[in-house]
C-alpha atoms as a PDB file:
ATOM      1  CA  UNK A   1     141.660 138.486 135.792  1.00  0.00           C
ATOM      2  CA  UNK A   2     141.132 137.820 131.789  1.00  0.00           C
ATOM      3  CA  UNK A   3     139.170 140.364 130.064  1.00  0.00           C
ATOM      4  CA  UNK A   4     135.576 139.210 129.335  1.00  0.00           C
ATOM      5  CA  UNK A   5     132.949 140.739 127.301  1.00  0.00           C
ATOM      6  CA  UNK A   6     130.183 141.895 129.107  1.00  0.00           C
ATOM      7  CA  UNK A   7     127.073 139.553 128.981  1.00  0.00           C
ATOM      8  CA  UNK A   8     124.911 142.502 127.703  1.00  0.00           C
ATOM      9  CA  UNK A   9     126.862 142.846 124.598  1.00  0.00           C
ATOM     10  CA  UNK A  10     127.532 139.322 123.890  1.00  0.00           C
ATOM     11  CA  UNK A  11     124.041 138.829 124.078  1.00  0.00           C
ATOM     12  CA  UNK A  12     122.738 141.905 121.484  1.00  0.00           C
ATOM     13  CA  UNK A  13     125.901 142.540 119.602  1.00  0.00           C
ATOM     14  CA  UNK A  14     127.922 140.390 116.691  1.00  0.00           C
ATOM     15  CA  UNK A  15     131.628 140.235 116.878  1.00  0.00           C
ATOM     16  CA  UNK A  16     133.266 141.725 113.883  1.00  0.00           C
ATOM     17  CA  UNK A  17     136.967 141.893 114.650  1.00  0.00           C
ATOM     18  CA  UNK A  18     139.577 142.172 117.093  1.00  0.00           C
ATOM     19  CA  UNK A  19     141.394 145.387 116.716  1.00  0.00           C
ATOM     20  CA  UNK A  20     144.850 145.852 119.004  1.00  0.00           C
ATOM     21  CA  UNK A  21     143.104 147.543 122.021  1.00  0.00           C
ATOM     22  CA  UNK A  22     139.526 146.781 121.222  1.00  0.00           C
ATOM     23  CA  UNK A  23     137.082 144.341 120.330  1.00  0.00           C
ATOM     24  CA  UNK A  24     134.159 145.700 117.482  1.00  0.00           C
ATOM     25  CA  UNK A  25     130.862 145.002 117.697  1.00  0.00           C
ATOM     26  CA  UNK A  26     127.994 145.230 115.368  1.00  0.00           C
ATOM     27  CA  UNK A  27     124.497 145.629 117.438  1.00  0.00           C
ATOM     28  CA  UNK A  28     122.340 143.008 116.197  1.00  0.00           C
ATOM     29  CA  UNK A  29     119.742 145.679 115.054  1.00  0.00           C
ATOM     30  CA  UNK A  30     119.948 145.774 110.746  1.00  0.00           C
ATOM     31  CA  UNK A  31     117.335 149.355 111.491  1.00  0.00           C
ATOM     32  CA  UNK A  32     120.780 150.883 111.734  1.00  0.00           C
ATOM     33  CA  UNK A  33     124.810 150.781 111.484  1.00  0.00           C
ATOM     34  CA  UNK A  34     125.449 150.334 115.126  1.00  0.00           C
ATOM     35  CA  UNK A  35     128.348 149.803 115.969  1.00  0.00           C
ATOM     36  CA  UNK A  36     130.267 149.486 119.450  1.00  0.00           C
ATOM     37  CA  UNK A  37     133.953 149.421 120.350  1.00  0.00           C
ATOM     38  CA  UNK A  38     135.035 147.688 123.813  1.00  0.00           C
ATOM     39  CA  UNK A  39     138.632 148.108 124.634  1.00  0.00           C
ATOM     40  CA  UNK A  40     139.774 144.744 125.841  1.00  0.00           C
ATOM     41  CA  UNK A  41     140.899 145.999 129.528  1.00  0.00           C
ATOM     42  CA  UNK A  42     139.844 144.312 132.302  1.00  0.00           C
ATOM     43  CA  UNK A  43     137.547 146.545 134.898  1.00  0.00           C
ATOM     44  CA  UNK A  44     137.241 149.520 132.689  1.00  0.00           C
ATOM     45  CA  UNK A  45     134.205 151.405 133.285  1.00  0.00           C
ATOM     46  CA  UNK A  46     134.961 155.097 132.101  1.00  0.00           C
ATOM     47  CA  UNK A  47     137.659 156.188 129.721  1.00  0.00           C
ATOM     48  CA  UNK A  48     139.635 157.659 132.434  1.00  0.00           C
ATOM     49  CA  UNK A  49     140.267 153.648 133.617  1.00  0.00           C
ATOM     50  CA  UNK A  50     142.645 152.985 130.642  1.00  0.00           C
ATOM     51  CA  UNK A  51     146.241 154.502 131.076  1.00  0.00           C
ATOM     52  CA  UNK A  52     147.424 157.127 128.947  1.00  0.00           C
ATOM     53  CA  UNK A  53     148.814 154.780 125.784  1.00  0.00           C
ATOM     54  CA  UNK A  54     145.405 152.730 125.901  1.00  0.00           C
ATOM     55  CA  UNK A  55     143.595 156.005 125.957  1.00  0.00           C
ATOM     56  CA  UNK A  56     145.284 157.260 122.548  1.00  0.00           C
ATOM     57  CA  UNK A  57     145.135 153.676 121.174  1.00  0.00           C
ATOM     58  CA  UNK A  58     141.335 154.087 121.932  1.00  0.00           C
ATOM     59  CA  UNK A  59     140.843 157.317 120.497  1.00  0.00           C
ATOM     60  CA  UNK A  60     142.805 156.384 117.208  1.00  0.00           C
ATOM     61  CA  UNK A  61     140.351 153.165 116.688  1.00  0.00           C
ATOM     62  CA  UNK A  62     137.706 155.408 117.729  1.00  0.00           C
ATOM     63  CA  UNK A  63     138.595 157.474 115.140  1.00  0.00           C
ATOM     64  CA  UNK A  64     139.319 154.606 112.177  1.00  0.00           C
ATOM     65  CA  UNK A  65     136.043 153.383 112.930  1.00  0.00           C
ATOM     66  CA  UNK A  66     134.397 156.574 112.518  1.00  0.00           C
ATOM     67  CA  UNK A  67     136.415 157.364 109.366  1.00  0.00           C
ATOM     68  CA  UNK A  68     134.919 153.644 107.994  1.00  0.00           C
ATOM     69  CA  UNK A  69     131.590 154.138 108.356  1.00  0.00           C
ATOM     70  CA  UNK A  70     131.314 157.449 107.031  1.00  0.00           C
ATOM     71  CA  UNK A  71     133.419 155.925 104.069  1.00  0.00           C
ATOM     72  CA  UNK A  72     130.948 153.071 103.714  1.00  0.00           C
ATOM     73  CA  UNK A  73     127.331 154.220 104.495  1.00  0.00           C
ATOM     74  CA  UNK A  74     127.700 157.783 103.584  1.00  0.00           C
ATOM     75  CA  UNK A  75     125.564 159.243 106.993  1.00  0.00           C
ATOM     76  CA  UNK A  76     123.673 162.548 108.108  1.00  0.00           C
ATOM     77  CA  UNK A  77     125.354 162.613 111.089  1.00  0.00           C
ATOM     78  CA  UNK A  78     127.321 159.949 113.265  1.00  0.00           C
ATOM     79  CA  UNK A  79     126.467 159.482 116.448  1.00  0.00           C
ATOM     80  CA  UNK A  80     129.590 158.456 118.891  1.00  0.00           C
ATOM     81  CA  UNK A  81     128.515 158.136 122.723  1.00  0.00           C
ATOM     82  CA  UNK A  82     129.617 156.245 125.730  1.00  0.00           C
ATOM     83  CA  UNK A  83     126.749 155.846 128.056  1.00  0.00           C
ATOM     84  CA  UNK A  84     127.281 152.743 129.949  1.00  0.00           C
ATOM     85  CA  UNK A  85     123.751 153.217 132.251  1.00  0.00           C
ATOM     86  CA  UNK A  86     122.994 150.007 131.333  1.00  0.00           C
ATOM     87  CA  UNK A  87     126.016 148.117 131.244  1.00  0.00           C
ATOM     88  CA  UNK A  88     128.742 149.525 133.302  1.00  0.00           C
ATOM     89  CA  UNK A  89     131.554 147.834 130.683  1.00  0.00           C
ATOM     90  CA  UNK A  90     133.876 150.846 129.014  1.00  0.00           C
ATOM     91  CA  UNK A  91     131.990 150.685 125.264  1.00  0.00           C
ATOM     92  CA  UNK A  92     131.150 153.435 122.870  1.00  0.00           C
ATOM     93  CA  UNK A  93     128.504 152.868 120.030  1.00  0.00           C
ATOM     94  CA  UNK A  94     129.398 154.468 116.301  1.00  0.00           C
ATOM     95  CA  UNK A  95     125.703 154.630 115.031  1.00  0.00           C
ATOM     96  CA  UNK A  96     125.695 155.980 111.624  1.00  0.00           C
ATOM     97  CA  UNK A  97     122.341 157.851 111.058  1.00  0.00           C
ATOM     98  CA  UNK A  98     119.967 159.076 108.610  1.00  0.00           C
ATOM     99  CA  UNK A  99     117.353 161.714 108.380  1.00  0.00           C
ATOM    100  CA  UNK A 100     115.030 158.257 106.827  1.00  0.00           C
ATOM    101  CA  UNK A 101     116.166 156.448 109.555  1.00  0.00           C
ATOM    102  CA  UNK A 102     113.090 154.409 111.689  1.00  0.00           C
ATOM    103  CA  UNK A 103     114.093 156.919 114.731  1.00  0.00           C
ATOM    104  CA  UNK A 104     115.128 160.204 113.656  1.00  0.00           C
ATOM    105  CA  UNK A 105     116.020 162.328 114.895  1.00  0.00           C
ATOM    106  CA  UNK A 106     115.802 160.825 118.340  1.00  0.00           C
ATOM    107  CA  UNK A 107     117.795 158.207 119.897  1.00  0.00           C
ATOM    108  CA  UNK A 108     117.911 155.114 118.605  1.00  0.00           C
ATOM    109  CA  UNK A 109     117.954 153.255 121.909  1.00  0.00           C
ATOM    110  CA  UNK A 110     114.907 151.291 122.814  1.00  0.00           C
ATOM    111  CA  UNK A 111     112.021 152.922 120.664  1.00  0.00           C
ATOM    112  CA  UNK A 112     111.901 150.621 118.417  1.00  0.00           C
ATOM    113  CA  UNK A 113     112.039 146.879 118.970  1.00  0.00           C
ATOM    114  CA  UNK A 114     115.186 145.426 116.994  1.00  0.00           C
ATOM    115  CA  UNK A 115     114.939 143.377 114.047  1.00  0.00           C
ATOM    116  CA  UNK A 116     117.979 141.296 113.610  1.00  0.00           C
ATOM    117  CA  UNK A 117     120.168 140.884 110.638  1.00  0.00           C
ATOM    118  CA  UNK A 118     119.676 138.576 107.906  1.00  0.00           C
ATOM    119  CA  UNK A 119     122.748 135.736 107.155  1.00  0.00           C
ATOM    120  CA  UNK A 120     122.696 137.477 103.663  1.00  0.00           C
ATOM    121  CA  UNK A 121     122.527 140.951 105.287  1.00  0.00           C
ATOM    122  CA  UNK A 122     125.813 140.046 107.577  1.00  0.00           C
ATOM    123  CA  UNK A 123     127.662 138.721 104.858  1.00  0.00           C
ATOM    124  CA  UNK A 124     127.248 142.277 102.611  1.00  0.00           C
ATOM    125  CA  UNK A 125     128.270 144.431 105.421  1.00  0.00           C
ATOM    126  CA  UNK A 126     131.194 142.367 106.493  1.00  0.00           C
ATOM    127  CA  UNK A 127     131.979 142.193 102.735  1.00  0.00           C
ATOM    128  CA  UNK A 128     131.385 146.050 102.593  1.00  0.00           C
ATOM    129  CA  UNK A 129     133.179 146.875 105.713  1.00  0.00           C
ATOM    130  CA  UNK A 130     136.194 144.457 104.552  1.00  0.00           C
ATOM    131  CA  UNK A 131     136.632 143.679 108.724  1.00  0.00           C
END
């Protein structure tokens, strides 16, 4: 069985790039840098699922993300979490957050409605992120 995105995060998210083990997402939510990493393995629901060289492969595009998005937006604090409660598909979200941000300092999930990015927006933060 091919891996396939789950329909969740096709539906909310923006396909930035396809990194060795993972595909990277940007949620479709311009409130905040949200970003998501799904390794590309087929049936993974927890990080345990991927075998040991996917699981350093992970962590070392966990970790390149990370390093980018402090580089570019300059945070408070990231936030890295895999929850999966509402879809069961292996992802982590990368939100870069700021004490100004809409939510802070709760969670960004589901207080506020989203408000999608701009074509002008995308094309700055793919230019920015150089992805």
């Amino acid at each position: 069985m091919a891996f396939e995105l789950a329909p969740e995060l096709q539906r909310d998210c923006i396909e930035l790039a396809q990194w060795p083990l993972s595909t990277v997402l940007l949620m479709n939510d311009s409130q905040y840098p949200w970003f998501i990493l799904v390794p590309k393995v087929d049936g993974a629901r927890e990080i345990i699922d991927l075998n040991e060289h996917q699981q350093q492969q992970f962590w070392q595009e966990s970790k390149q993300l990370s390093e980018l998005l402090i580089e570019v937006f300059s945070p408070d604090k990231l936030n890295v979490a895999a929850l999966g409660n509402m879809v069961p598909q292996l992802h982590v979200h990368h939100i870069a957050r700021f004490t100004h941000d809409v939510a802070w300092p709760k969670p960004v999930w589901g207080l506020y409605p989203a408000i999608p990015y701009t074509d002008e927006q995308l094309i700055e933060l793919k230019k920015a992120l150089a992805l």
